[in-house]
N, C-alpha and C. Protein backbone atom coordinates (compact mmCIF):
# COMPACT_ATOMS: atom_id res chain seq x y z
N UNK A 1 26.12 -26.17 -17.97
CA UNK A 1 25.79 -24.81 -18.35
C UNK A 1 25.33 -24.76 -19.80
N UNK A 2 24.89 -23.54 -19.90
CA UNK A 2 24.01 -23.58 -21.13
C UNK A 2 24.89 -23.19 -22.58
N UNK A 3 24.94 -23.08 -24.06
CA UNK A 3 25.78 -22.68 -25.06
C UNK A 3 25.63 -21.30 -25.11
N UNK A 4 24.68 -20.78 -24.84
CA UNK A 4 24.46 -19.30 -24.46
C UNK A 4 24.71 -19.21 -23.41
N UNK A 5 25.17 -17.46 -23.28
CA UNK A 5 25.42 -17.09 -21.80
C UNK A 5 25.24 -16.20 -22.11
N UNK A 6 24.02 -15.39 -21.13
CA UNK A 6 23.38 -14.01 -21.31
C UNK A 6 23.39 -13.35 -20.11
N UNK A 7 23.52 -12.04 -20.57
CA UNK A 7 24.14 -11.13 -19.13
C UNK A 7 22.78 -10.07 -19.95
N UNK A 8 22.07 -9.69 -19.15
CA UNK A 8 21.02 -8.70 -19.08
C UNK A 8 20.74 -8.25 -17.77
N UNK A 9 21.12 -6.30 -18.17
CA UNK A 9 20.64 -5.51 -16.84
C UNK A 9 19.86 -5.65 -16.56
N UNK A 10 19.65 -5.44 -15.33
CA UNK A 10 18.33 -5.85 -14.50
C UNK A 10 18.02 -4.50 -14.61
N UNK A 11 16.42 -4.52 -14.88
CA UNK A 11 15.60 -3.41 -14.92
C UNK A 11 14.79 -3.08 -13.18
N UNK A 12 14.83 -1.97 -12.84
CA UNK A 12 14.80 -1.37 -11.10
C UNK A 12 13.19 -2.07 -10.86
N UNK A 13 13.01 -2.01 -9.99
CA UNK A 13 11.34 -2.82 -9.35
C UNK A 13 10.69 -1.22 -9.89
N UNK A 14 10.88 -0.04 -9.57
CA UNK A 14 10.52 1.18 -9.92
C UNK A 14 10.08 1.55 -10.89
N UNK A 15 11.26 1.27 -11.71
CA UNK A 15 10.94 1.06 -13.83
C UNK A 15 10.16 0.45 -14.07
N UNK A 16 10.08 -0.58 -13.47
CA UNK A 16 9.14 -2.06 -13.88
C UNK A 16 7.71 -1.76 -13.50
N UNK A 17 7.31 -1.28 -12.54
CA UNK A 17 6.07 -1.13 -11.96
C UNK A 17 5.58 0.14 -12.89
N UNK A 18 6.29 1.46 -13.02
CA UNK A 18 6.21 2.46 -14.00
C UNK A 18 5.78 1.77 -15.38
N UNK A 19 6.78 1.08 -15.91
CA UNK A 19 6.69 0.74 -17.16
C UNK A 19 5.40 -0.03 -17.63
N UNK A 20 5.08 -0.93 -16.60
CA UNK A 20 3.53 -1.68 -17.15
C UNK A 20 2.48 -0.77 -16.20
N UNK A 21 2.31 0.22 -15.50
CA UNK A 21 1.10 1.21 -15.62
C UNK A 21 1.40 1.83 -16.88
N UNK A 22 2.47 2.40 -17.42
CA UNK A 22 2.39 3.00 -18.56
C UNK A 22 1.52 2.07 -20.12
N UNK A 23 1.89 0.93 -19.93
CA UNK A 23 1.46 0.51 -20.87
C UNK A 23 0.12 -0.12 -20.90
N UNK A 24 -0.49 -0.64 -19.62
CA UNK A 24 -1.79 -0.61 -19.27
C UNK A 24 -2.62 0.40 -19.65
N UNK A 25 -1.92 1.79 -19.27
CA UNK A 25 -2.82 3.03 -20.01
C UNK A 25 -2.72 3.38 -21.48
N UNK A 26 -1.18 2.96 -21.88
CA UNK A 26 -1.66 3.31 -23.09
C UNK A 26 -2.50 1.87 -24.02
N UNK A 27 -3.09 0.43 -23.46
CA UNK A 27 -3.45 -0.19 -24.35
C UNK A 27 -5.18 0.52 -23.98
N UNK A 28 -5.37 0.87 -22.53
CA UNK A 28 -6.95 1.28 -22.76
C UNK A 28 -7.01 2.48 -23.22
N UNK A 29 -5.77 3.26 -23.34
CA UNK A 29 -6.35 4.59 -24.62
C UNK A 29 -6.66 3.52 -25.72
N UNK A 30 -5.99 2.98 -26.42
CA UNK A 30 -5.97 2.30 -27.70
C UNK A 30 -7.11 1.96 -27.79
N UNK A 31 -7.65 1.09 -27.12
CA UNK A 31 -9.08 0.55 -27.17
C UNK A 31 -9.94 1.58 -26.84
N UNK A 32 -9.84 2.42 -26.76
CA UNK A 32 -11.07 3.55 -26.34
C UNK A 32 -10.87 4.21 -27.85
N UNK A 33 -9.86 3.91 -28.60
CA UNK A 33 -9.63 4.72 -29.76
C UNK A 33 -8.75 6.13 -30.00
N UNK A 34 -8.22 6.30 -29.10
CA UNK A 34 -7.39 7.50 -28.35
C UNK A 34 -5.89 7.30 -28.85
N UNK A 35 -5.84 7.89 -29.97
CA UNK A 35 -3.95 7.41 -30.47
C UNK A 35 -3.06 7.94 -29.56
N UNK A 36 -3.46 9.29 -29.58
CA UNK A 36 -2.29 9.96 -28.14
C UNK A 36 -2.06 8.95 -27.23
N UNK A 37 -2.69 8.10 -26.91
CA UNK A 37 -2.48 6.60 -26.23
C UNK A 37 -0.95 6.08 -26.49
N UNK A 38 -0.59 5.75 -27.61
CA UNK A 38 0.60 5.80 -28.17
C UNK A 38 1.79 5.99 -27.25
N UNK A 39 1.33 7.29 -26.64
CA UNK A 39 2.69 8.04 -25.99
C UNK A 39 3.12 7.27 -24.78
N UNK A 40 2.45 6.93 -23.80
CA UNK A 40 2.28 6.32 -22.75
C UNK A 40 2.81 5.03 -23.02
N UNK A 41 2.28 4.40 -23.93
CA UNK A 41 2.50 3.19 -24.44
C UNK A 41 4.24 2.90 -24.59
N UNK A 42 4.41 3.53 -25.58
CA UNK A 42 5.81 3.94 -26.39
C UNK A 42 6.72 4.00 -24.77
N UNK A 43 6.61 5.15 -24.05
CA UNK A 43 7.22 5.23 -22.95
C UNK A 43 7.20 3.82 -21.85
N UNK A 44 6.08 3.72 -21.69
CA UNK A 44 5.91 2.05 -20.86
C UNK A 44 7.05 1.15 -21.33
N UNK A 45 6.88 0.95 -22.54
CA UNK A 45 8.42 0.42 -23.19
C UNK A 45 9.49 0.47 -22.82
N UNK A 46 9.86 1.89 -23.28
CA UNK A 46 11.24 2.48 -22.74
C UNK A 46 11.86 2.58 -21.34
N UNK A 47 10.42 2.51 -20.47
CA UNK A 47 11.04 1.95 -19.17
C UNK A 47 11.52 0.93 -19.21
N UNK A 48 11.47 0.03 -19.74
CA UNK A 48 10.90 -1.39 -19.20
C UNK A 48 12.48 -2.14 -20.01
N UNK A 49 12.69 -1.74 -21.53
CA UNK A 49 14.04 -1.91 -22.53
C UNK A 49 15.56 -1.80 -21.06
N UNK A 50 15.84 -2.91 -21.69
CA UNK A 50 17.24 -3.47 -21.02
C UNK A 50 18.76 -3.54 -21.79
N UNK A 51 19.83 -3.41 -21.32
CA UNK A 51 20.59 -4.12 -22.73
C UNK A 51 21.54 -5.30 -21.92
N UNK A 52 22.19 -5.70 -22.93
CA UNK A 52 23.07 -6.81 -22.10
C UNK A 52 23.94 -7.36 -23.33
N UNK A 53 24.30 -8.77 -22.94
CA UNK A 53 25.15 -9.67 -24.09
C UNK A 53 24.87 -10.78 -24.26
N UNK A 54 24.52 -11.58 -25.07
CA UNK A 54 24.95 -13.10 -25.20
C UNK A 54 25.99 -13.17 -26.13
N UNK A 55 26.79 -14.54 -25.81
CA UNK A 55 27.98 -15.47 -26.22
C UNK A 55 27.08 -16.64 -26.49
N UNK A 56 27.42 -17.15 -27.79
CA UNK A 56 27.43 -18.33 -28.09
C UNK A 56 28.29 -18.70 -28.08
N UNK A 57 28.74 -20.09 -27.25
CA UNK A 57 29.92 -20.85 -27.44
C UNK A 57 30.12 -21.89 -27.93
N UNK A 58 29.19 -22.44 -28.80
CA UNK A 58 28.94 -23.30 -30.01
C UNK A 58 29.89 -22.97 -31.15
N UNK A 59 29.28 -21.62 -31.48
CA UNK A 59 29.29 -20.83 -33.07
C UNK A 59 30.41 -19.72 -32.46
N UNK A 60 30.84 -19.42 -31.43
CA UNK A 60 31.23 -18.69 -31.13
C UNK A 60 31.35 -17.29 -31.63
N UNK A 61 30.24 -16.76 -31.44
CA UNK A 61 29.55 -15.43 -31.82
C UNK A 61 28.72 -14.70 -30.58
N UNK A 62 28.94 -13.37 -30.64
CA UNK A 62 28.58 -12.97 -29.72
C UNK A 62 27.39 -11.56 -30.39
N UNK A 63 26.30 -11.37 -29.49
CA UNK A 63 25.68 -10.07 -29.65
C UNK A 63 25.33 -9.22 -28.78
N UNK A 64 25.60 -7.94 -28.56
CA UNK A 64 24.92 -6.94 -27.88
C UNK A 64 23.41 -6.97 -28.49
N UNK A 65 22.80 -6.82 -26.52
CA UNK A 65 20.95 -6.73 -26.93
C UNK A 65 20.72 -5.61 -26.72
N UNK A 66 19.56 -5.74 -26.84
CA UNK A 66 18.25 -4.67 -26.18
C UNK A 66 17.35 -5.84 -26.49
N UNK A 67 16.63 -5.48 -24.83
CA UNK A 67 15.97 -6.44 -24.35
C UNK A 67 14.03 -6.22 -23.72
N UNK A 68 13.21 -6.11 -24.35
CA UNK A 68 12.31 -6.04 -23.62
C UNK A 68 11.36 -7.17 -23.08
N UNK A 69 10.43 -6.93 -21.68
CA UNK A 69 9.92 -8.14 -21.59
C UNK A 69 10.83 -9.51 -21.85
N UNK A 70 11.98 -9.81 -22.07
CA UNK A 70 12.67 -11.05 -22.22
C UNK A 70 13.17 -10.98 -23.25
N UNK A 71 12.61 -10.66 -24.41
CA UNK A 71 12.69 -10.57 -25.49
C UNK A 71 13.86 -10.20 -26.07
N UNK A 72 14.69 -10.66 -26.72
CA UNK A 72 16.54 -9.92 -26.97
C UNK A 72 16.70 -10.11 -28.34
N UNK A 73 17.07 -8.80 -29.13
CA UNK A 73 17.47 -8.09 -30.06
C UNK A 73 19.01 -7.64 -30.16
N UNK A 74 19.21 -8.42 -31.60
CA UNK A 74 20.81 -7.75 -31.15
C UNK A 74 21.61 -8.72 -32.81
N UNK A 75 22.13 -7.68 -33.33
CA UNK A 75 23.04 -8.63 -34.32
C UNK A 75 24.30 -9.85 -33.77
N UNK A 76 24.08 -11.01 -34.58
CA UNK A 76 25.27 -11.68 -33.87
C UNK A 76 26.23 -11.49 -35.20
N UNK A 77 27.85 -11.56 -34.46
CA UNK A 77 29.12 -11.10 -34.70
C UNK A 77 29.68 -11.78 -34.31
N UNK A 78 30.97 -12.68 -34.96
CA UNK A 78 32.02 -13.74 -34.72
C UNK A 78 32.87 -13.36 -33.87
N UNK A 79 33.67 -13.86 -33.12
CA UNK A 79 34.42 -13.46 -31.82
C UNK A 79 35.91 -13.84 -32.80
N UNK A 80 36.40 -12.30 -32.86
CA UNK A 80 37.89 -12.39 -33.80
C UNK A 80 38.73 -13.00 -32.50
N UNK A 81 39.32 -14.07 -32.70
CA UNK A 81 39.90 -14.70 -32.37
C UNK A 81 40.60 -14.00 -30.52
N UNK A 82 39.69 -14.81 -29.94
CA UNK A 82 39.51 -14.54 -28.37
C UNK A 82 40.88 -15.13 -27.97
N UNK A 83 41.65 -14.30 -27.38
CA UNK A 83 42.70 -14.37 -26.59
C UNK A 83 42.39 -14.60 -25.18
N UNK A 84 41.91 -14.25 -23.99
CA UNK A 84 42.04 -14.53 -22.92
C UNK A 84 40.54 -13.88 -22.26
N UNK A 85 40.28 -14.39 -21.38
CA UNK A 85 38.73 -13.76 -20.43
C UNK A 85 39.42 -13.52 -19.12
N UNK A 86 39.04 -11.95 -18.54
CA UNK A 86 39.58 -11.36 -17.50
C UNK A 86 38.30 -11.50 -16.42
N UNK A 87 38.51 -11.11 -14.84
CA UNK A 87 37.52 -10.75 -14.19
C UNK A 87 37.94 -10.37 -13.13
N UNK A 88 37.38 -9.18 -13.15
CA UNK A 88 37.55 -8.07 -11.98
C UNK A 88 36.56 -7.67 -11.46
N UNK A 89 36.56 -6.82 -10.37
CA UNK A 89 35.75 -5.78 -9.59
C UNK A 89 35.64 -4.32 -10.18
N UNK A 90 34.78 -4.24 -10.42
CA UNK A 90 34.28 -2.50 -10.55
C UNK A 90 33.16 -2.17 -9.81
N UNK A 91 33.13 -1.21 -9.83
CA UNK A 91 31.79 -0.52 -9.50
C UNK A 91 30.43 0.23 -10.41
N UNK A 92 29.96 0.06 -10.35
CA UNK A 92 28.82 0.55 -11.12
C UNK A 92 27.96 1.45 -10.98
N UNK A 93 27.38 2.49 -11.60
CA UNK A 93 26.72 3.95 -11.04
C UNK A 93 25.62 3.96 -11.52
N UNK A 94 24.11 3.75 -10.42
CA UNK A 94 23.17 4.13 -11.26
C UNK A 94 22.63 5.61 -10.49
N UNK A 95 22.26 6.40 -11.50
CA UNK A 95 21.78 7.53 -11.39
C UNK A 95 20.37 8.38 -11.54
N UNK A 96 19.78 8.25 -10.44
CA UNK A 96 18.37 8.65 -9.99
C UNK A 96 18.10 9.83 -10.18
N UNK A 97 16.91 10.45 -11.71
CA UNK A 97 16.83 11.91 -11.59
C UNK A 97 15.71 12.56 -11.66
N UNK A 98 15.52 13.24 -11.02
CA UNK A 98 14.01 13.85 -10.22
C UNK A 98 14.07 15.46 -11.13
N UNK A 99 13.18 16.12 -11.34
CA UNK A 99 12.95 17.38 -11.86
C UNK A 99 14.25 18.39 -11.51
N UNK A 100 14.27 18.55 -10.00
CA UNK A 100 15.04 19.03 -9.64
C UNK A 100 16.77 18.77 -8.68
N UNK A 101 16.27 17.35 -8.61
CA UNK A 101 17.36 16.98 -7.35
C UNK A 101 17.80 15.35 -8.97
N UNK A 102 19.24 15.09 -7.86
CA UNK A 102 19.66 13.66 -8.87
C UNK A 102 20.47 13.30 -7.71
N UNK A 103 20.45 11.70 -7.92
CA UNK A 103 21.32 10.80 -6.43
C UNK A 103 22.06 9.95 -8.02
N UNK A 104 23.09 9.73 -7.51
CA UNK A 104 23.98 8.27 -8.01
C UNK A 104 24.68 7.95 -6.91
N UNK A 105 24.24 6.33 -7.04
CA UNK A 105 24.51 5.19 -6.05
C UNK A 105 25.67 4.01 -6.70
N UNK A 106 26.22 3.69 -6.43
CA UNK A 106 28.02 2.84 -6.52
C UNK A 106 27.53 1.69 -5.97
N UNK A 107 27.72 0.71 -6.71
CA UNK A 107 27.41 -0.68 -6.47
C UNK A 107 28.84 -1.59 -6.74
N UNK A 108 29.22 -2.12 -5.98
CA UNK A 108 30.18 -2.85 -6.70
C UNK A 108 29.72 -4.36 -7.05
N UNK A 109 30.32 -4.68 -8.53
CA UNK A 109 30.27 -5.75 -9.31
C UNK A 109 31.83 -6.20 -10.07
N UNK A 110 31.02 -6.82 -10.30
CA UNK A 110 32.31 -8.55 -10.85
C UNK A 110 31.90 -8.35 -12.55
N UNK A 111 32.96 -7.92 -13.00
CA UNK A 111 32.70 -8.24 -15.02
C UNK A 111 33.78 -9.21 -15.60
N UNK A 112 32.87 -9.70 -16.22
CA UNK A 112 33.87 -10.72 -17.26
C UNK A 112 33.91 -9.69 -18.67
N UNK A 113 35.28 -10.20 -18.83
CA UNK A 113 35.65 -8.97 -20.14
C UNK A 113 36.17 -10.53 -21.09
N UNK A 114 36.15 -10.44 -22.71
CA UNK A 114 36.62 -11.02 -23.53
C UNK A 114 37.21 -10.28 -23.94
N UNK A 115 38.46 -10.81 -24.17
CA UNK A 115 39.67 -9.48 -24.93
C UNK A 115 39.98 -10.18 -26.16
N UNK A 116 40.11 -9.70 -26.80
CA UNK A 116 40.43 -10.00 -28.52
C UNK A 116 41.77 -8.77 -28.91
N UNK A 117 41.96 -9.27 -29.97
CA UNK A 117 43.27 -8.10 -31.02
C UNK A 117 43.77 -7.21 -29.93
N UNK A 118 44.26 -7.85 -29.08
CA UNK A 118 45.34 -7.34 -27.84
C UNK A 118 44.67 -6.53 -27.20
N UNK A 119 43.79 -5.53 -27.38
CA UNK A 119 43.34 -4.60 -26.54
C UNK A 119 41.95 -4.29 -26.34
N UNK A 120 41.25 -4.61 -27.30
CA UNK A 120 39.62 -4.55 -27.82
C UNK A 120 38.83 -5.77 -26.57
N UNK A 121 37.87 -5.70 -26.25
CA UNK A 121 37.18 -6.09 -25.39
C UNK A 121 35.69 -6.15 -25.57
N UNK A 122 34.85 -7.25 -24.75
CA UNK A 122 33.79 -7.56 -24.93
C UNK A 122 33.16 -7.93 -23.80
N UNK A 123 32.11 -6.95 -23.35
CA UNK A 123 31.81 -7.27 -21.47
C UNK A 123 30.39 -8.51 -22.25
N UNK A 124 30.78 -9.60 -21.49
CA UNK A 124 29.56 -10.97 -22.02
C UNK A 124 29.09 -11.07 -19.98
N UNK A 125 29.46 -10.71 -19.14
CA UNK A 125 28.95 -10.86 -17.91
C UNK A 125 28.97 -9.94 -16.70
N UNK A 126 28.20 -10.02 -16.15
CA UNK A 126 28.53 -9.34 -14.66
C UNK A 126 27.34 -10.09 -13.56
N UNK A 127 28.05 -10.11 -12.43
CA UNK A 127 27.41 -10.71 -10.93
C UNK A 127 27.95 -9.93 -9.83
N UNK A 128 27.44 -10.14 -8.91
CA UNK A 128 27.96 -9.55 -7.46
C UNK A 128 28.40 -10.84 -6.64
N UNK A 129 28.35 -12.18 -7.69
CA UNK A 129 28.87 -13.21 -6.60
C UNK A 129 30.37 -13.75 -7.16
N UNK A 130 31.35 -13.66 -6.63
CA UNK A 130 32.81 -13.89 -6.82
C UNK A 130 32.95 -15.65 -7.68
N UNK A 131 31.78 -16.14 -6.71
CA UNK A 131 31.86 -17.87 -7.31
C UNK A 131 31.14 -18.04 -8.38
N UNK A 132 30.33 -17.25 -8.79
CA UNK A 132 29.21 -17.72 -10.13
C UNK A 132 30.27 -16.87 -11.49
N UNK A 133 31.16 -15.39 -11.03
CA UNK A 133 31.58 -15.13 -12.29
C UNK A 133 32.61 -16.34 -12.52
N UNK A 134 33.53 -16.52 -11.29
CA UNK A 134 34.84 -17.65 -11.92
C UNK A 134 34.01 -18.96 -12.44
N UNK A 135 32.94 -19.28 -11.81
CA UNK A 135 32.29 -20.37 -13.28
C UNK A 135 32.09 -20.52 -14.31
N UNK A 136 31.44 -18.86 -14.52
CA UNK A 136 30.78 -18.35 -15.59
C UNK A 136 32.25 -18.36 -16.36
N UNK A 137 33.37 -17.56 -16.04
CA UNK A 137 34.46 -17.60 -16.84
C UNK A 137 35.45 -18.79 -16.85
N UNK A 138 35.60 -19.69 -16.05
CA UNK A 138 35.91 -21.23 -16.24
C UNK A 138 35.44 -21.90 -17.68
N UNK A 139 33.77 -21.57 -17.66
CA UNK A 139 33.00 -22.28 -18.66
C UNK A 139 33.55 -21.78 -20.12
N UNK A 140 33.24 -20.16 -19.85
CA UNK A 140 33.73 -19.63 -21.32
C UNK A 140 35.01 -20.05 -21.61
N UNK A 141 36.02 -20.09 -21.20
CA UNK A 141 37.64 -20.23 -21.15
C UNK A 141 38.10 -21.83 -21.42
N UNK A 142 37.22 -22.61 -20.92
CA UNK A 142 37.21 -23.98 -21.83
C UNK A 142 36.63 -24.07 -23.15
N UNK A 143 35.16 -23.69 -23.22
CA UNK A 143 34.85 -23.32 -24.07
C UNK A 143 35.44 -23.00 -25.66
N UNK A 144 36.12 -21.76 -25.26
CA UNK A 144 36.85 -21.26 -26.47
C UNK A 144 37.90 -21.55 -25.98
N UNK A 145 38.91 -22.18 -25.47
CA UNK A 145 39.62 -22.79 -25.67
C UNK A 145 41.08 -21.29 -24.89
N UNK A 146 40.67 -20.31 -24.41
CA UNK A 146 41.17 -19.06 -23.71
C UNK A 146 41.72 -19.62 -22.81
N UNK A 147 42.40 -18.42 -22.21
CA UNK A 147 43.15 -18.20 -20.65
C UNK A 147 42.33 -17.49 -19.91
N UNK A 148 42.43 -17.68 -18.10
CA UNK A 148 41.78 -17.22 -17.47
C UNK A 148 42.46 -16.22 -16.73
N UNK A 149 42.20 -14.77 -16.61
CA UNK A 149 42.92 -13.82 -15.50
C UNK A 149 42.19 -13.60 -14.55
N UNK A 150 42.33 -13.57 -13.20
CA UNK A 150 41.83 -13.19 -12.25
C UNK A 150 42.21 -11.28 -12.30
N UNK A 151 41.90 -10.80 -12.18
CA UNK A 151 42.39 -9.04 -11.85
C UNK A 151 41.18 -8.91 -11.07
N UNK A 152 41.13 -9.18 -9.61
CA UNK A 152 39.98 -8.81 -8.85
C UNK A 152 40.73 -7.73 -7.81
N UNK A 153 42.04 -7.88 -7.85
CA UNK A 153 42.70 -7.03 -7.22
C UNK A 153 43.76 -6.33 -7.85
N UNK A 154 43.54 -4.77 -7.72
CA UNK A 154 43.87 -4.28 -8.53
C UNK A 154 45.43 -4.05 -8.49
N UNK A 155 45.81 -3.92 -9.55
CA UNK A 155 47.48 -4.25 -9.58
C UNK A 155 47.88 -6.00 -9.97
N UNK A 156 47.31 -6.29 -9.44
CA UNK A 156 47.67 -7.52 -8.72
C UNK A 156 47.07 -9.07 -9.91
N UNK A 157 47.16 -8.54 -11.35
CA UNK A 157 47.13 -9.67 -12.19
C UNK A 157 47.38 -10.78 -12.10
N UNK A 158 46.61 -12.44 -12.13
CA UNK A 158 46.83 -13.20 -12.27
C UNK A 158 46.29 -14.28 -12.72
N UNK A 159 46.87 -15.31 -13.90
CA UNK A 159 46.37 -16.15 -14.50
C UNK A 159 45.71 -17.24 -13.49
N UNK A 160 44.86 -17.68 -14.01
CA UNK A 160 44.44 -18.58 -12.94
C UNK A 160 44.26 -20.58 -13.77
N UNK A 161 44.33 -21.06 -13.12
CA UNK A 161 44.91 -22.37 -13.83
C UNK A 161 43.00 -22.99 -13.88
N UNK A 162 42.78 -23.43 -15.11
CA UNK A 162 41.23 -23.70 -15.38
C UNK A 162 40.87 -24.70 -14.88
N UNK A 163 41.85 -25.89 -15.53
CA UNK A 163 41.76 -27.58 -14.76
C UNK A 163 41.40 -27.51 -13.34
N UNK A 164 42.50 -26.70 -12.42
CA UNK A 164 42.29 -26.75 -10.75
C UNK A 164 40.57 -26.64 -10.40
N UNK A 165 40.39 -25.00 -11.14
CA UNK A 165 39.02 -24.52 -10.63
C UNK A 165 37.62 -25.28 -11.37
N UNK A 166 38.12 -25.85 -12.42
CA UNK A 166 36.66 -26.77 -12.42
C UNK A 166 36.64 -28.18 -12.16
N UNK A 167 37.91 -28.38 -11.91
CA UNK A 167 37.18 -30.03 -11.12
C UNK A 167 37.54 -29.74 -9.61
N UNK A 168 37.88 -28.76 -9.19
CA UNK A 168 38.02 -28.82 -7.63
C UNK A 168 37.38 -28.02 -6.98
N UNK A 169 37.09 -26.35 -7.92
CA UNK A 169 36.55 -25.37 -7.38
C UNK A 169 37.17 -24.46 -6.72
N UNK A 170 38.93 -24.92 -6.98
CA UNK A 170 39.46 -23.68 -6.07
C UNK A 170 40.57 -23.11 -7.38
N UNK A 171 40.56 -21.67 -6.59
CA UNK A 171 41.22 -21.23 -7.48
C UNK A 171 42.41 -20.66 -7.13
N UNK A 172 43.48 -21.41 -8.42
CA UNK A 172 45.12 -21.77 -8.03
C UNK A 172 45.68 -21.14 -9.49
N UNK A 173 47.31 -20.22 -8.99
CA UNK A 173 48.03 -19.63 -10.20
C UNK A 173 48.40 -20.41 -10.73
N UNK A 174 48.90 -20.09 -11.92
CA UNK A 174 49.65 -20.81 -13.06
C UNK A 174 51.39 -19.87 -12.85
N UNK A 175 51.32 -18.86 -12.31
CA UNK A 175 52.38 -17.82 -12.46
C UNK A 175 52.71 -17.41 -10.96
């Protein structure tokens, strides 16, 4: 795995297709000489802008992005001394809004949280696949040298032993 680990929202096929007609029109205003072009442009963007996280686990520093086209923006910040990486189930709400009508749709997902100074937290991941986050958080948790919690069920906390799940792949308590 890589020293970075980057978690960036995925931008909708909808946004995306919106976002580069928008900016297609606003580069041939531009070239026609048409600044109001600008606007279109500017907006094409704003569809298109993502945010997310990378972790370095080198330097162990982490940054919140904003992301366009690939592109990721974001101050990096030292990870005050990482206590443990959690991962659970939530759900997630995206919310569709039309002039007059609005839908929100519930997705459920998998987040990796970094917890620091007992209570403070740092979302560095999310997947919808159960086996890529416990990798993803295996990796970090050796890495920095952390504990691993499973909380995929709620109530139902538990450390999970790192050695077992990366040389065997299964995942076994410590508690």
């Amino acid at each position: 795995m890589d020293a970075i680990i980057r978690y960036t929202r995925k931008v909708p096929i909808w946004k995306t297709i919106l976002g580069f007609a928008a900016i297609a029109v606003g580069l041939l205003g531009l070239i026609s000489l048409v600044y109001l072009a600008l606007v279109p442009l500017l907006f094409g963007f704003l569809m298109l802008k993502t945010e997310g996280a990378e972790i370095d686990l080198e330097s162990k520093t982490y940054r919140r992005t904003n992301a366009v086209l690939g592109i990721s923006v974001g101050k990096w910040e030292s990870l005050h001394n990482p206590e443990y990486i959690s991962v659970f189930n939530t759900t997630e709400d995206i919310t569709v809004r039309v002039i007059t009508a609005e839908s929100t749709n519930t997705f459920p997902i998998i987040v990796l949280n970094i917890f620091y100074e007992r209570n403070k937290k740092i979302t560095v991941y999310k997947t919808e696949d159960i086996k890529d986050a416990f990798d993803v958080a295996s990796h970090i948790a050796d890495a920095l040298a952390i504990d691993l919690l499973d909380a995929t069920v709620k109530n139902d906390y538990k450390w999970v032993d790192t050695d077992i799940l990366r040389e065997k792949g299964d995942i076994v308590y410590t508690d």
